[in-house]
N, C-alpha and C. Protein backbone atom coordinates (compact mmCIF):
# COMPACT_ATOMS: atom_id res chain seq x y z
N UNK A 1 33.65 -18.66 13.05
CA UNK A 1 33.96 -18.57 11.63
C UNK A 1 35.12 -17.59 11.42
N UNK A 2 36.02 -17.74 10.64
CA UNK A 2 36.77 -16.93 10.13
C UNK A 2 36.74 -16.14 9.03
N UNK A 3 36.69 -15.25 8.86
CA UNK A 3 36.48 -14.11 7.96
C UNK A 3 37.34 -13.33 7.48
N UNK A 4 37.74 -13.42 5.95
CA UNK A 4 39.13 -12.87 5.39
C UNK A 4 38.34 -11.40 4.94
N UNK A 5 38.61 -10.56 5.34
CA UNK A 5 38.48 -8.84 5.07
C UNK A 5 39.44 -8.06 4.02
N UNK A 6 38.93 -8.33 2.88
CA UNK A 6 39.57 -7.75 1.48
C UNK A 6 38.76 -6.17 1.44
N UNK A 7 39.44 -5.04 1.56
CA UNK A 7 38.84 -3.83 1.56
C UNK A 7 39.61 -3.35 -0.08
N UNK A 8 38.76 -2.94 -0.91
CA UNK A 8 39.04 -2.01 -2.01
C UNK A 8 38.17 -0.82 -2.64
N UNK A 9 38.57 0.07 -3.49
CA UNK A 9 37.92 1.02 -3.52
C UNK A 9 36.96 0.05 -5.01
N UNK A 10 37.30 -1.06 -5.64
CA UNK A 10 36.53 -1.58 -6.49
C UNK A 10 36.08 -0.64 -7.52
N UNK A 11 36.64 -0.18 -8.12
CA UNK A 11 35.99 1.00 -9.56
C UNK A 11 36.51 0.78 -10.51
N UNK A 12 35.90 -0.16 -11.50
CA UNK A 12 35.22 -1.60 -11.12
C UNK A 12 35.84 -2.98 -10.51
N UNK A 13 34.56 -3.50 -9.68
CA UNK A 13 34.97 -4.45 -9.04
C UNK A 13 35.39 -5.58 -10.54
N UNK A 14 35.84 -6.75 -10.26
CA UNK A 14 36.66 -7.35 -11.75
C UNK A 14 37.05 -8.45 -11.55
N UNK A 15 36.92 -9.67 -12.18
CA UNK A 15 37.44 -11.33 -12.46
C UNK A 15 38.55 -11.26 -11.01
N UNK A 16 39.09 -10.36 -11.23
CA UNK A 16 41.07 -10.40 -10.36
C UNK A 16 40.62 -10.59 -9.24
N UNK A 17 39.37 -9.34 -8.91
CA UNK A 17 39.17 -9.26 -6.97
C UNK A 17 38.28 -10.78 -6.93
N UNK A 18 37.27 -10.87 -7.78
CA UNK A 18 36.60 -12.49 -7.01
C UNK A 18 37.77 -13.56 -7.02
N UNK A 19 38.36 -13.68 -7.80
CA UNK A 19 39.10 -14.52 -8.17
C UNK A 19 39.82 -14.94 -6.73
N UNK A 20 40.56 -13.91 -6.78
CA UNK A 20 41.71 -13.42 -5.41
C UNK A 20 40.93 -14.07 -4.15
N UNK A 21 39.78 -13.15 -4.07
CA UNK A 21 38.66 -14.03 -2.53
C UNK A 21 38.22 -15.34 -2.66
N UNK A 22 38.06 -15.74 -3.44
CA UNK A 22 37.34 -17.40 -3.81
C UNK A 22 38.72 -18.10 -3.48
N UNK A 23 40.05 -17.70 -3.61
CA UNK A 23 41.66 -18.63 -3.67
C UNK A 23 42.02 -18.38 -2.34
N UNK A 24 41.43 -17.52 -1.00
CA UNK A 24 41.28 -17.58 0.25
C UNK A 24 41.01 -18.39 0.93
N UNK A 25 39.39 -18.26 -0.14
CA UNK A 25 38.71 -19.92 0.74
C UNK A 25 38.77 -20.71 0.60
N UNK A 26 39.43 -20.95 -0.80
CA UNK A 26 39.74 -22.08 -1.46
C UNK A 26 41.44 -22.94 -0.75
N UNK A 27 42.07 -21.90 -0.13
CA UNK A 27 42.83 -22.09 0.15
C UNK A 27 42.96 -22.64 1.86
N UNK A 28 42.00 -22.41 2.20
CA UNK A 28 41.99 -22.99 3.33
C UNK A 28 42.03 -21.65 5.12
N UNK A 29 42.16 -20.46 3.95
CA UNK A 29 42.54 -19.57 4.91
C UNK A 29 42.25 -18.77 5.36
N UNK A 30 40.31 -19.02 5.33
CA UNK A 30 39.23 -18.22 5.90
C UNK A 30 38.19 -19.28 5.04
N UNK A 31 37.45 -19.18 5.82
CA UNK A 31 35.86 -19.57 5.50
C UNK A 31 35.06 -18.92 4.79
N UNK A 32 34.59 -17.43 4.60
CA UNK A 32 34.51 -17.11 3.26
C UNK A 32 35.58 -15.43 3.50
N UNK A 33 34.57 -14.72 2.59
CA UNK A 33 35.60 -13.21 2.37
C UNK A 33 34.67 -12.33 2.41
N UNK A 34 34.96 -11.08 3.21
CA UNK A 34 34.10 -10.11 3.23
C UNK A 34 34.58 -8.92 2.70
N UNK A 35 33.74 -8.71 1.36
CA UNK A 35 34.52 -7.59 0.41
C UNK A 35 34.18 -6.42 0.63
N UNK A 36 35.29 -5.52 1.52
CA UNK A 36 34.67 -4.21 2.12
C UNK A 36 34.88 -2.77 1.13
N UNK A 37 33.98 -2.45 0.64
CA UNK A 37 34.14 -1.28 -0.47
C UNK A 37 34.58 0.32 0.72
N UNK A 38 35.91 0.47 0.22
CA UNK A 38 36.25 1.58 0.72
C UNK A 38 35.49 3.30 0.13
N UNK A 39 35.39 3.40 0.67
CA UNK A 39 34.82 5.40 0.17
C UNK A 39 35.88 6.15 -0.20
N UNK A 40 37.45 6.15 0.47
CA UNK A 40 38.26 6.81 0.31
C UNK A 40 39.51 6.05 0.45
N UNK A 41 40.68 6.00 -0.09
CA UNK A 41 42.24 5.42 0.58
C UNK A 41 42.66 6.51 0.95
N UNK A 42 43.17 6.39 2.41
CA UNK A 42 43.59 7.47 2.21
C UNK A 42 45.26 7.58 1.74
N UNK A 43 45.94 6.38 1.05
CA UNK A 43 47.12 6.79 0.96
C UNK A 43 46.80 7.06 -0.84
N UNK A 44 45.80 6.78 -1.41
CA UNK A 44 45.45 7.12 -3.04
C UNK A 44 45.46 8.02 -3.11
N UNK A 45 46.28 8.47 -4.18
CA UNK A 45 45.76 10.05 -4.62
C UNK A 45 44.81 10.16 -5.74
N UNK A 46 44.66 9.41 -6.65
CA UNK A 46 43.19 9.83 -8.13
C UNK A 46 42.43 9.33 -6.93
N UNK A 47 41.56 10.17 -6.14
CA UNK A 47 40.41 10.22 -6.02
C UNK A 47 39.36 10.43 -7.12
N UNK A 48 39.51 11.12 -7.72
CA UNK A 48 39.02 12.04 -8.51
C UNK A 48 37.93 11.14 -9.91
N UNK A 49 38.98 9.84 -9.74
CA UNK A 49 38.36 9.01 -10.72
C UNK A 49 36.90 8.17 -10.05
N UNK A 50 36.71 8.27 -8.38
CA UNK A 50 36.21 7.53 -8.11
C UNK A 50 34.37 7.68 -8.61
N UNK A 51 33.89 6.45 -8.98
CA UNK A 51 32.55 7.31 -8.96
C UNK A 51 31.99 6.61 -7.82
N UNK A 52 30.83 7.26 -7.60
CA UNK A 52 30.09 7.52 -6.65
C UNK A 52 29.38 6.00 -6.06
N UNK A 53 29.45 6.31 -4.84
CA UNK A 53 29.90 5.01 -3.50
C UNK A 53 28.61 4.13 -3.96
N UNK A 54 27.33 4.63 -4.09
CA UNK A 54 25.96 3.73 -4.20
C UNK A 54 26.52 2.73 -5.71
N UNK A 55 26.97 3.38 -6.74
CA UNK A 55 27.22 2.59 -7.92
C UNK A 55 28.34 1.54 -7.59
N UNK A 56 29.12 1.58 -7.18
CA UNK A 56 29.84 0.20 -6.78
C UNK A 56 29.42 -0.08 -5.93
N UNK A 57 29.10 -0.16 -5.24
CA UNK A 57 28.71 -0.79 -4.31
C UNK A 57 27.52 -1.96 -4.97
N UNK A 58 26.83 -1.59 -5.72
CA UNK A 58 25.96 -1.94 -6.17
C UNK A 58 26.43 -3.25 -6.87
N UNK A 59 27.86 -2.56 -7.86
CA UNK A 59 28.20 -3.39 -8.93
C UNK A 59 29.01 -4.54 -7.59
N UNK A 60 29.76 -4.58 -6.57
CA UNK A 60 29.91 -5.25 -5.96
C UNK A 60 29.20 -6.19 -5.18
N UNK A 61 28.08 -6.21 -4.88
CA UNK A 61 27.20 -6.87 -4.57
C UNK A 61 26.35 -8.07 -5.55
N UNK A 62 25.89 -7.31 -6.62
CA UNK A 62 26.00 -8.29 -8.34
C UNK A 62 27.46 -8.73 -8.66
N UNK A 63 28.61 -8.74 -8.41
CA UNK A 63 29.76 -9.49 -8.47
C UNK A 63 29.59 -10.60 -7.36
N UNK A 64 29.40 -10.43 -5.89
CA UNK A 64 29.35 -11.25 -5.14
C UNK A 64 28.10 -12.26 -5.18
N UNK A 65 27.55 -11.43 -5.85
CA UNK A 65 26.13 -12.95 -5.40
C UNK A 65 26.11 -13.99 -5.81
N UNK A 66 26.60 -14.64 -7.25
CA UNK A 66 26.77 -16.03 -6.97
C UNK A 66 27.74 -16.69 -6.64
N UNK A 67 28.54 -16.03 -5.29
CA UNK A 67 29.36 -16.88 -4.75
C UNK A 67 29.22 -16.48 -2.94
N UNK A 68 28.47 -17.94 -2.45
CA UNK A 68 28.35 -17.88 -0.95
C UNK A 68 29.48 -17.73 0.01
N UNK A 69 30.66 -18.65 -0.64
CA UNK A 69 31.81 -17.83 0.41
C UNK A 69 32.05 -16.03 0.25
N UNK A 70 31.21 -15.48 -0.59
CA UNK A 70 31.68 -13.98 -0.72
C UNK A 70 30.76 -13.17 0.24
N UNK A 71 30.78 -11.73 0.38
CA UNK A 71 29.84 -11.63 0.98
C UNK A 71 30.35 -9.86 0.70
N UNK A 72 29.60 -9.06 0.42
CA UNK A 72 30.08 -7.76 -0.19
C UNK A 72 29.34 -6.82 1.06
N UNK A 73 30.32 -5.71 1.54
CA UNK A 73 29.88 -4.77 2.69
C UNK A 73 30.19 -3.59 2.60
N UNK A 74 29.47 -3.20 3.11
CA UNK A 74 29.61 -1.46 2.66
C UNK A 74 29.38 -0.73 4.29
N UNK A 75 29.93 -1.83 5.13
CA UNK A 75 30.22 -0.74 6.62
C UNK A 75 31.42 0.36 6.44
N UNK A 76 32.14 0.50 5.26
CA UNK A 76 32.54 1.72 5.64
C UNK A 76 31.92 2.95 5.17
N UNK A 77 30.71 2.78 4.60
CA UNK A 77 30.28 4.00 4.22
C UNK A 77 29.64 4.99 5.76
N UNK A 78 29.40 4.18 6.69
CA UNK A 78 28.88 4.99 7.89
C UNK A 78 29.68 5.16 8.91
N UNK A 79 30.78 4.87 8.33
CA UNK A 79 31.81 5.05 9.31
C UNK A 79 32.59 6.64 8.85
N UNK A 80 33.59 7.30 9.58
CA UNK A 80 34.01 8.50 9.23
C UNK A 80 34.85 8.24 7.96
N UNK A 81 35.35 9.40 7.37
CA UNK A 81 36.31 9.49 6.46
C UNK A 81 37.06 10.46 6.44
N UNK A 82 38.37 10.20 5.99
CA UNK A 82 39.06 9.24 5.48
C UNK A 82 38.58 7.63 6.10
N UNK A 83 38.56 6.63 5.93
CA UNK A 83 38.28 5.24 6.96
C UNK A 83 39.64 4.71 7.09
N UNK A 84 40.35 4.10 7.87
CA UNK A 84 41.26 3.56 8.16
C UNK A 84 41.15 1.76 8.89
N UNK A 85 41.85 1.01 8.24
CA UNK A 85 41.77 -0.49 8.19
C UNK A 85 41.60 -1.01 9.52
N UNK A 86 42.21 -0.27 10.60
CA UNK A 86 42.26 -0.98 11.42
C UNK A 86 41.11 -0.76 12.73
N UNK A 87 40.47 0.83 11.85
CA UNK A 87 38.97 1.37 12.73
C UNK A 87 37.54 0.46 11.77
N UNK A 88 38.19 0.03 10.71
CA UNK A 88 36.77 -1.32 10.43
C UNK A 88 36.92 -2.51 10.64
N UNK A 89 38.41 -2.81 11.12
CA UNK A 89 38.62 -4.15 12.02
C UNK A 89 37.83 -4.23 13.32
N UNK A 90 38.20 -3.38 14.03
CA UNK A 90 37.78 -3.19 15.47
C UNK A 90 35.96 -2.92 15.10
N UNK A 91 35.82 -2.42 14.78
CA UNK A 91 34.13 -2.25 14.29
C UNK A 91 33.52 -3.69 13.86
N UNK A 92 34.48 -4.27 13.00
CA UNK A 92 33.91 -5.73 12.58
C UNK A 92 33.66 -6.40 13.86
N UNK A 93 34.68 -6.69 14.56
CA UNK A 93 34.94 -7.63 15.65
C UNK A 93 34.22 -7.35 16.76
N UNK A 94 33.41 -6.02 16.84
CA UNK A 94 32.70 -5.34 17.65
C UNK A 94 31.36 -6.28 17.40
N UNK A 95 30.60 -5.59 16.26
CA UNK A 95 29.87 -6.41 15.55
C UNK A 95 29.84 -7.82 15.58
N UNK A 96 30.19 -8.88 15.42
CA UNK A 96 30.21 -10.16 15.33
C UNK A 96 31.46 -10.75 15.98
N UNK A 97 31.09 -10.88 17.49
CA UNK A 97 32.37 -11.16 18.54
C UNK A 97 32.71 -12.81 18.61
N UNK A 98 31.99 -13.42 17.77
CA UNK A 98 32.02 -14.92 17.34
C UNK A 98 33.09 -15.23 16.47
N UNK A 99 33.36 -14.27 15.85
CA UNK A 99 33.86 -14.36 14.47
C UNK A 99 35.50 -14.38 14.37
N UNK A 100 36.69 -14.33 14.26
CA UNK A 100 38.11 -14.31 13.89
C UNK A 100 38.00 -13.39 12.43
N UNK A 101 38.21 -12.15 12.76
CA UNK A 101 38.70 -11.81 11.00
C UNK A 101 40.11 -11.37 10.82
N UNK A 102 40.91 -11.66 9.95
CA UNK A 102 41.49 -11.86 9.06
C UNK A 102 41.76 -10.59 7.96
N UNK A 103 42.86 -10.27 8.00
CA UNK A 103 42.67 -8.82 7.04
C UNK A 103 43.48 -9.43 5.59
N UNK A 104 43.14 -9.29 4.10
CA UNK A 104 43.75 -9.34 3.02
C UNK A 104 44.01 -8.49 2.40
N UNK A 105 45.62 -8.50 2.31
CA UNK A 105 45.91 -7.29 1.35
C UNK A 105 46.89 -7.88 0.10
N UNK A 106 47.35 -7.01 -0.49
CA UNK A 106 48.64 -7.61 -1.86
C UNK A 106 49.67 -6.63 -1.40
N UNK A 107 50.92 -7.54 -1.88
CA UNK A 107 52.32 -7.11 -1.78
C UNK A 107 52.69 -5.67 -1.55
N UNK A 108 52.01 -5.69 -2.79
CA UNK A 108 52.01 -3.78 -2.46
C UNK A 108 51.81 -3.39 -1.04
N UNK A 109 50.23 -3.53 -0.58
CA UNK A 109 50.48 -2.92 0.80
C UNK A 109 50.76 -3.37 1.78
N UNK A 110 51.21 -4.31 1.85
CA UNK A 110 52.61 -4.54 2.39
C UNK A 110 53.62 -4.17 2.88
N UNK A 111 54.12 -3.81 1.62
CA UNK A 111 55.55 -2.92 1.21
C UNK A 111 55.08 -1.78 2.03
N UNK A 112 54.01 -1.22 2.41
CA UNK A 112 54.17 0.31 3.26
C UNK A 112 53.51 -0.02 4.43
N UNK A 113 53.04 -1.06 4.55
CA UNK A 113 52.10 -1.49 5.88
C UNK A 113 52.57 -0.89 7.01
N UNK A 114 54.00 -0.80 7.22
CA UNK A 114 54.47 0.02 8.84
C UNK A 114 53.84 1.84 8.72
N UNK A 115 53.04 2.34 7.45
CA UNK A 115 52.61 3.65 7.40
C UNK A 115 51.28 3.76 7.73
N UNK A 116 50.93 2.28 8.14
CA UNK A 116 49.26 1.88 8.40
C UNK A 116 49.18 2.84 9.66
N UNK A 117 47.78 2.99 9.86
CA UNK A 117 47.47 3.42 11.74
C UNK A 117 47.28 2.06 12.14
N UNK A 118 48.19 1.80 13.26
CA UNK A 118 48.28 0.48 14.57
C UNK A 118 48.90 -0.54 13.64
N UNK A 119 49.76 -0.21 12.62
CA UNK A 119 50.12 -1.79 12.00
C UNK A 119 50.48 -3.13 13.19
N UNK A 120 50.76 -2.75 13.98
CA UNK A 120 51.33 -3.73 15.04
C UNK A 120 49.94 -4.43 15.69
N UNK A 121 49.08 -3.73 16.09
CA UNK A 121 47.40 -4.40 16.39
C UNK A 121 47.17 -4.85 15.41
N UNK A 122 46.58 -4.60 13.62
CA UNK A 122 46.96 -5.48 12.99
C UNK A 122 47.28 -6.53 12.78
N UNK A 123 48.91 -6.62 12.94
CA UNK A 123 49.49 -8.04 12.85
C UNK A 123 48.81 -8.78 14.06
N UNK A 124 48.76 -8.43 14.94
CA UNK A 124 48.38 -8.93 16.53
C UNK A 124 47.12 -9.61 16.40
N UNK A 125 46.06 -8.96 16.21
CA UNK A 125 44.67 -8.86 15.95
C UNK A 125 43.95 -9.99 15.16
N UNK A 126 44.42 -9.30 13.94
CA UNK A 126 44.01 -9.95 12.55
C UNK A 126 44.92 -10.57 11.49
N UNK A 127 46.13 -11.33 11.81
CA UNK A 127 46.73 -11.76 11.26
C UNK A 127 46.60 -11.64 9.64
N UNK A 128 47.51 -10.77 9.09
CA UNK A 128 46.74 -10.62 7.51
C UNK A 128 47.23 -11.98 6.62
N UNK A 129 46.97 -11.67 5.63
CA UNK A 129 47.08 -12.64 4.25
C UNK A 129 47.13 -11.64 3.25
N UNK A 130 48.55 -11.91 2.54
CA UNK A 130 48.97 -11.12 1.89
C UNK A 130 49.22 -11.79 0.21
N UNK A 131 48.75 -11.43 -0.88
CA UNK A 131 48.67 -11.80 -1.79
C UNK A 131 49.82 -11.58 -2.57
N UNK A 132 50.22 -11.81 -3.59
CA UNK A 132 51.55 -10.90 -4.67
C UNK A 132 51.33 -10.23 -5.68
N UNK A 133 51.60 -9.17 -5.86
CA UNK A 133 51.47 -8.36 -6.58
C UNK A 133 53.03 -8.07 -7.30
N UNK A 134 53.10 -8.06 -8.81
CA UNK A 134 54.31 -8.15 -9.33
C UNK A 134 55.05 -6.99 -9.25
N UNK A 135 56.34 -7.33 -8.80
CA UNK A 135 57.32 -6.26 -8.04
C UNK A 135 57.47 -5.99 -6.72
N UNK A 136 56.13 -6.56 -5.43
CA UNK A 136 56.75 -6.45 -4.63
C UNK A 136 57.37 -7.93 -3.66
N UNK A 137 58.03 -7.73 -2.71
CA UNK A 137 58.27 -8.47 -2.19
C UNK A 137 57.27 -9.54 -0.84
N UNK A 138 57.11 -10.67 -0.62
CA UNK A 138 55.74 -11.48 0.00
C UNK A 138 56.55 -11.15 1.64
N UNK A 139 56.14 -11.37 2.61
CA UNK A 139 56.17 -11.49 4.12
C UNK A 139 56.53 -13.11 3.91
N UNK A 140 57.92 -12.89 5.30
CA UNK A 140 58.67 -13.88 5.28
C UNK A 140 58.24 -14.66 6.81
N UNK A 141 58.26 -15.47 6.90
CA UNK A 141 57.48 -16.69 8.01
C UNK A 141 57.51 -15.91 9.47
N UNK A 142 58.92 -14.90 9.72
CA UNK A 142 58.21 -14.33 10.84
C UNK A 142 57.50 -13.15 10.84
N UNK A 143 57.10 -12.87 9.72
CA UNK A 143 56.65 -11.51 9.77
C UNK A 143 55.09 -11.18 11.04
N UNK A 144 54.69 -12.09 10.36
CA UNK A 144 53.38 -11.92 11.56
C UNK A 144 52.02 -12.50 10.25
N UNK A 145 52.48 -12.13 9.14
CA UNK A 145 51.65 -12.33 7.82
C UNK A 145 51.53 -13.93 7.15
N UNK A 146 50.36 -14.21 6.36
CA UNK A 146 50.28 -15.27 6.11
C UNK A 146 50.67 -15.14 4.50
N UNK A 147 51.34 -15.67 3.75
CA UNK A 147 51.69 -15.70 2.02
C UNK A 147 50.55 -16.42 1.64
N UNK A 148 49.42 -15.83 0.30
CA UNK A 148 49.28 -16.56 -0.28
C UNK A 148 49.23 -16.77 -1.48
N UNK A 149 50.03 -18.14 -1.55
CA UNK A 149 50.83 -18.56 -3.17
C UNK A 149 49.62 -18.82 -4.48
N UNK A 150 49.32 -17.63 -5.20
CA UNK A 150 48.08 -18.27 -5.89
C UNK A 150 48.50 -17.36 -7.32
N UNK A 151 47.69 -18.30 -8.51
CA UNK A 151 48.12 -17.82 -9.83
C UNK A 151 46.87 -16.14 -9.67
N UNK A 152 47.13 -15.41 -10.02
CA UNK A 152 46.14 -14.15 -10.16
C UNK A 152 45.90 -13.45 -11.25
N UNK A 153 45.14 -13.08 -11.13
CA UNK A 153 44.30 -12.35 -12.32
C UNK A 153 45.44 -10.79 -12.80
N UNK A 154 46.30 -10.71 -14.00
CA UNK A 154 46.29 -9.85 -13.95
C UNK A 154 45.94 -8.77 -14.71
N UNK A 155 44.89 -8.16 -13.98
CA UNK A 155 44.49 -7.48 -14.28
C UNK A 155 44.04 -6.24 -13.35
N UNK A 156 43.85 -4.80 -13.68
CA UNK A 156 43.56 -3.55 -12.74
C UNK A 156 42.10 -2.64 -12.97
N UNK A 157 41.77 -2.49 -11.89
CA UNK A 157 40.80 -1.69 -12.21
C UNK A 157 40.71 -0.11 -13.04
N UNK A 158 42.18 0.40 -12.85
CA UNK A 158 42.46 1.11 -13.84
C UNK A 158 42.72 0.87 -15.08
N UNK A 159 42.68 -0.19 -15.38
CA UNK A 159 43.11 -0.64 -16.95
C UNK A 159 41.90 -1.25 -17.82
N UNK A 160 40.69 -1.34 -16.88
CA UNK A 160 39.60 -1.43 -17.45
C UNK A 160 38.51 -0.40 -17.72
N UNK A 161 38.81 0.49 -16.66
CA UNK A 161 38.13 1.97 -16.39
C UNK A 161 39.09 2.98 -18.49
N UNK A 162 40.35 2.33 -18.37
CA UNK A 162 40.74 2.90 -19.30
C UNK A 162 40.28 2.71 -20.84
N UNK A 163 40.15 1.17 -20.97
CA UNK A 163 39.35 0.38 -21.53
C UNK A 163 38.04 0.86 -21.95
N UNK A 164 37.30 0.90 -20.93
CA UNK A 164 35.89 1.28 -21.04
C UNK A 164 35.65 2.74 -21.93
N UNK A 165 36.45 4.01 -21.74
CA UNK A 165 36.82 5.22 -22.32
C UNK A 165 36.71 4.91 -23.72
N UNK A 166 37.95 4.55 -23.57
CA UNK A 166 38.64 3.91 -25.33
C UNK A 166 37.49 2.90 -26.27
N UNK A 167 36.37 3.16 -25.09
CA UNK A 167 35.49 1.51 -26.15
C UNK A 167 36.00 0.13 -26.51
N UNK A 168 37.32 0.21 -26.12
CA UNK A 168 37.45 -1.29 -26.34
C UNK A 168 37.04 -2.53 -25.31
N UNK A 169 36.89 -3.68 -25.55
CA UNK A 169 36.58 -5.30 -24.65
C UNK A 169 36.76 -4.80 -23.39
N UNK A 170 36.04 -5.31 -22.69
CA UNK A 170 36.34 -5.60 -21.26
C UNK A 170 35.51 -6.78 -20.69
N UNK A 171 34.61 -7.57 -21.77
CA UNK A 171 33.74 -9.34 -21.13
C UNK A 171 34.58 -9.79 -21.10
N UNK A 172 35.78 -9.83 -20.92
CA UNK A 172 36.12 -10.88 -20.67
C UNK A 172 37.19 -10.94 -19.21
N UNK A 173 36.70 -9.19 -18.77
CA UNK A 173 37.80 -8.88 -17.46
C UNK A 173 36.40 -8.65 -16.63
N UNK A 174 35.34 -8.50 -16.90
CA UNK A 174 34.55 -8.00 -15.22
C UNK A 174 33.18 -9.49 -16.15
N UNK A 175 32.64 -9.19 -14.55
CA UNK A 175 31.77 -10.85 -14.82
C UNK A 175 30.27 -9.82 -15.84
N UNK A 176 29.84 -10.83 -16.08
CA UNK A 176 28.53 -9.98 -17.22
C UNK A 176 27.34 -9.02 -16.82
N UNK A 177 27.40 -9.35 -15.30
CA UNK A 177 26.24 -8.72 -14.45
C UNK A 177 27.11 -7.32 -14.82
N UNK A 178 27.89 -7.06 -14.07
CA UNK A 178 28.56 -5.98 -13.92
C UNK A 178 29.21 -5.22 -14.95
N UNK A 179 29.46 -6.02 -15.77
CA UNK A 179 29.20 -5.09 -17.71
C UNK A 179 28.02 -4.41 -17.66
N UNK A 180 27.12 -5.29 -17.58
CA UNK A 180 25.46 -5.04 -18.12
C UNK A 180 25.25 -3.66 -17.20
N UNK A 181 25.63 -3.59 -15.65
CA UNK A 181 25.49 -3.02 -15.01
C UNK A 181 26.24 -1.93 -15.62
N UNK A 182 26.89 -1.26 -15.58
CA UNK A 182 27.93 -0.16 -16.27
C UNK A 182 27.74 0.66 -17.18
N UNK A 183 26.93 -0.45 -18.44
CA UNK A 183 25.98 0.20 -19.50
C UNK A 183 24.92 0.17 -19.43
N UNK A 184 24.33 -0.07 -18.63
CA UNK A 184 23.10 0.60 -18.51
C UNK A 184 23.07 1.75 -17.73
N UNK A 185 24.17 1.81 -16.85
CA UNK A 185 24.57 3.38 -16.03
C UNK A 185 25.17 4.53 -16.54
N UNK A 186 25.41 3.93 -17.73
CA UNK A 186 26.39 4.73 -18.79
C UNK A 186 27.85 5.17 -17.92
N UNK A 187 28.70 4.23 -16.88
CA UNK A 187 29.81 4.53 -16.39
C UNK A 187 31.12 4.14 -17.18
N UNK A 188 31.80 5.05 -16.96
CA UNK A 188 33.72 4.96 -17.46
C UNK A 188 33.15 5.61 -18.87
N UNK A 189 32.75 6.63 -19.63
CA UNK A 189 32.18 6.81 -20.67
C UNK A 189 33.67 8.20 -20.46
N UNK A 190 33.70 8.54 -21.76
CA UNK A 190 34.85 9.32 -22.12
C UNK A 190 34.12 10.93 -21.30
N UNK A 191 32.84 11.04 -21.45
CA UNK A 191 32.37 12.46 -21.28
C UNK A 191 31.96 11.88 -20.02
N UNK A 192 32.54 11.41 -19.61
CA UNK A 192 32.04 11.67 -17.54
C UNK A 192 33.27 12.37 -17.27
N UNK A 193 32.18 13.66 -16.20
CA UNK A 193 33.36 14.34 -15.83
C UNK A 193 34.05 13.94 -14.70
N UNK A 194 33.43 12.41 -14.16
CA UNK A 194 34.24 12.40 -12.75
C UNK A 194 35.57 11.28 -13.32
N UNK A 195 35.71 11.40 -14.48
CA UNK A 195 37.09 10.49 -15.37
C UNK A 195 38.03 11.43 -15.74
């Protein structure tokens, strides 16, 4: 099986990220997607906004469940940190030596991918699939990367986290589980101090 490996820090997970993984498989270019919730980037700097790893994770898992090509993971939480992409590749492939995975990223990281650790194993390895993100530029046929051409959600997890503050809409940017989920946790609320 082939396995497309979308890693994000998801705060909140949102329409854009399922969307994005379902147009993988839909596309022909993995069999399903394994949505790996990061603990840390280490090239991000607002850490600061992140909340705490059990709550998304959570909300990612109620995003993934009614869709079987998805499949939501949280192996990097036992792994060290900072985590780095290409030490939960090798861990994946460790794990399930049957398997071909596949790394997905967007334009953006991309654009800095040679600042990755091992970008070259990477390309070698796990042949990525690289999405577009507006402004940057896609990987050109020899890059080592796969393009994929798909309409996307746009929308950010910061722009709903901002949203959420301000009290205004957001049903119609994260799926309803994961609303419901949020308020009943009371998260992205103006008086959280981790915002």
């Amino acid at each position: 099986m082939t396995i497309g490996v979308f890693g994000g820090s998801f705060n909140p997970v949102h329409y854009g990220h399922i969307a994005l993984a379902r147009e993988v498989v839909a596309g022909g270019l993995a069999d399903k997607v394994m949505m790996v919730m990061s603990p840390l980037n280490p090239l991000k700097e607002d850490v600061g906004a992140l909340i705490e790893d059990d709550l998304r994770m959570e909300m990612l898992r109620i995003a993934c469940a009614p869709y079987p090509e998805l499949e939501a993971s949280d192996i990097e939480l036992s792994m060290p940190r900072p985590s780095y992409t290409v030490d939960t590749l090798r861990r994946l492939s460790q794990m399930r030596p049957d398997d071909t995975f596949r790394l997905v990223i967007g334009a953006d990281n991309w654009d800095c991918f040679r600042q990755w650790r091992c970008p070259d194993e990477i390309l070698r390895d796990y042949a990525p699939i690289v999405y577009p993100r507006e402004g940057y530029g896609m990987p050109d046929k020899d890059s080592g990367a796969t393009p994929l051409w798909a309409d996307l959600h746009h929308v950010s997890s910061t722009e709903i986290r901002q949203r959420l503050i301000k009290g205004e809409p957001v049903n119609k940017l994260l799926p309803p589980a994961v609303l419901e989920y949020i308020q009943a946790h009371s998260l992205y609320r103006k008086d959280d101090p981790r915002i």
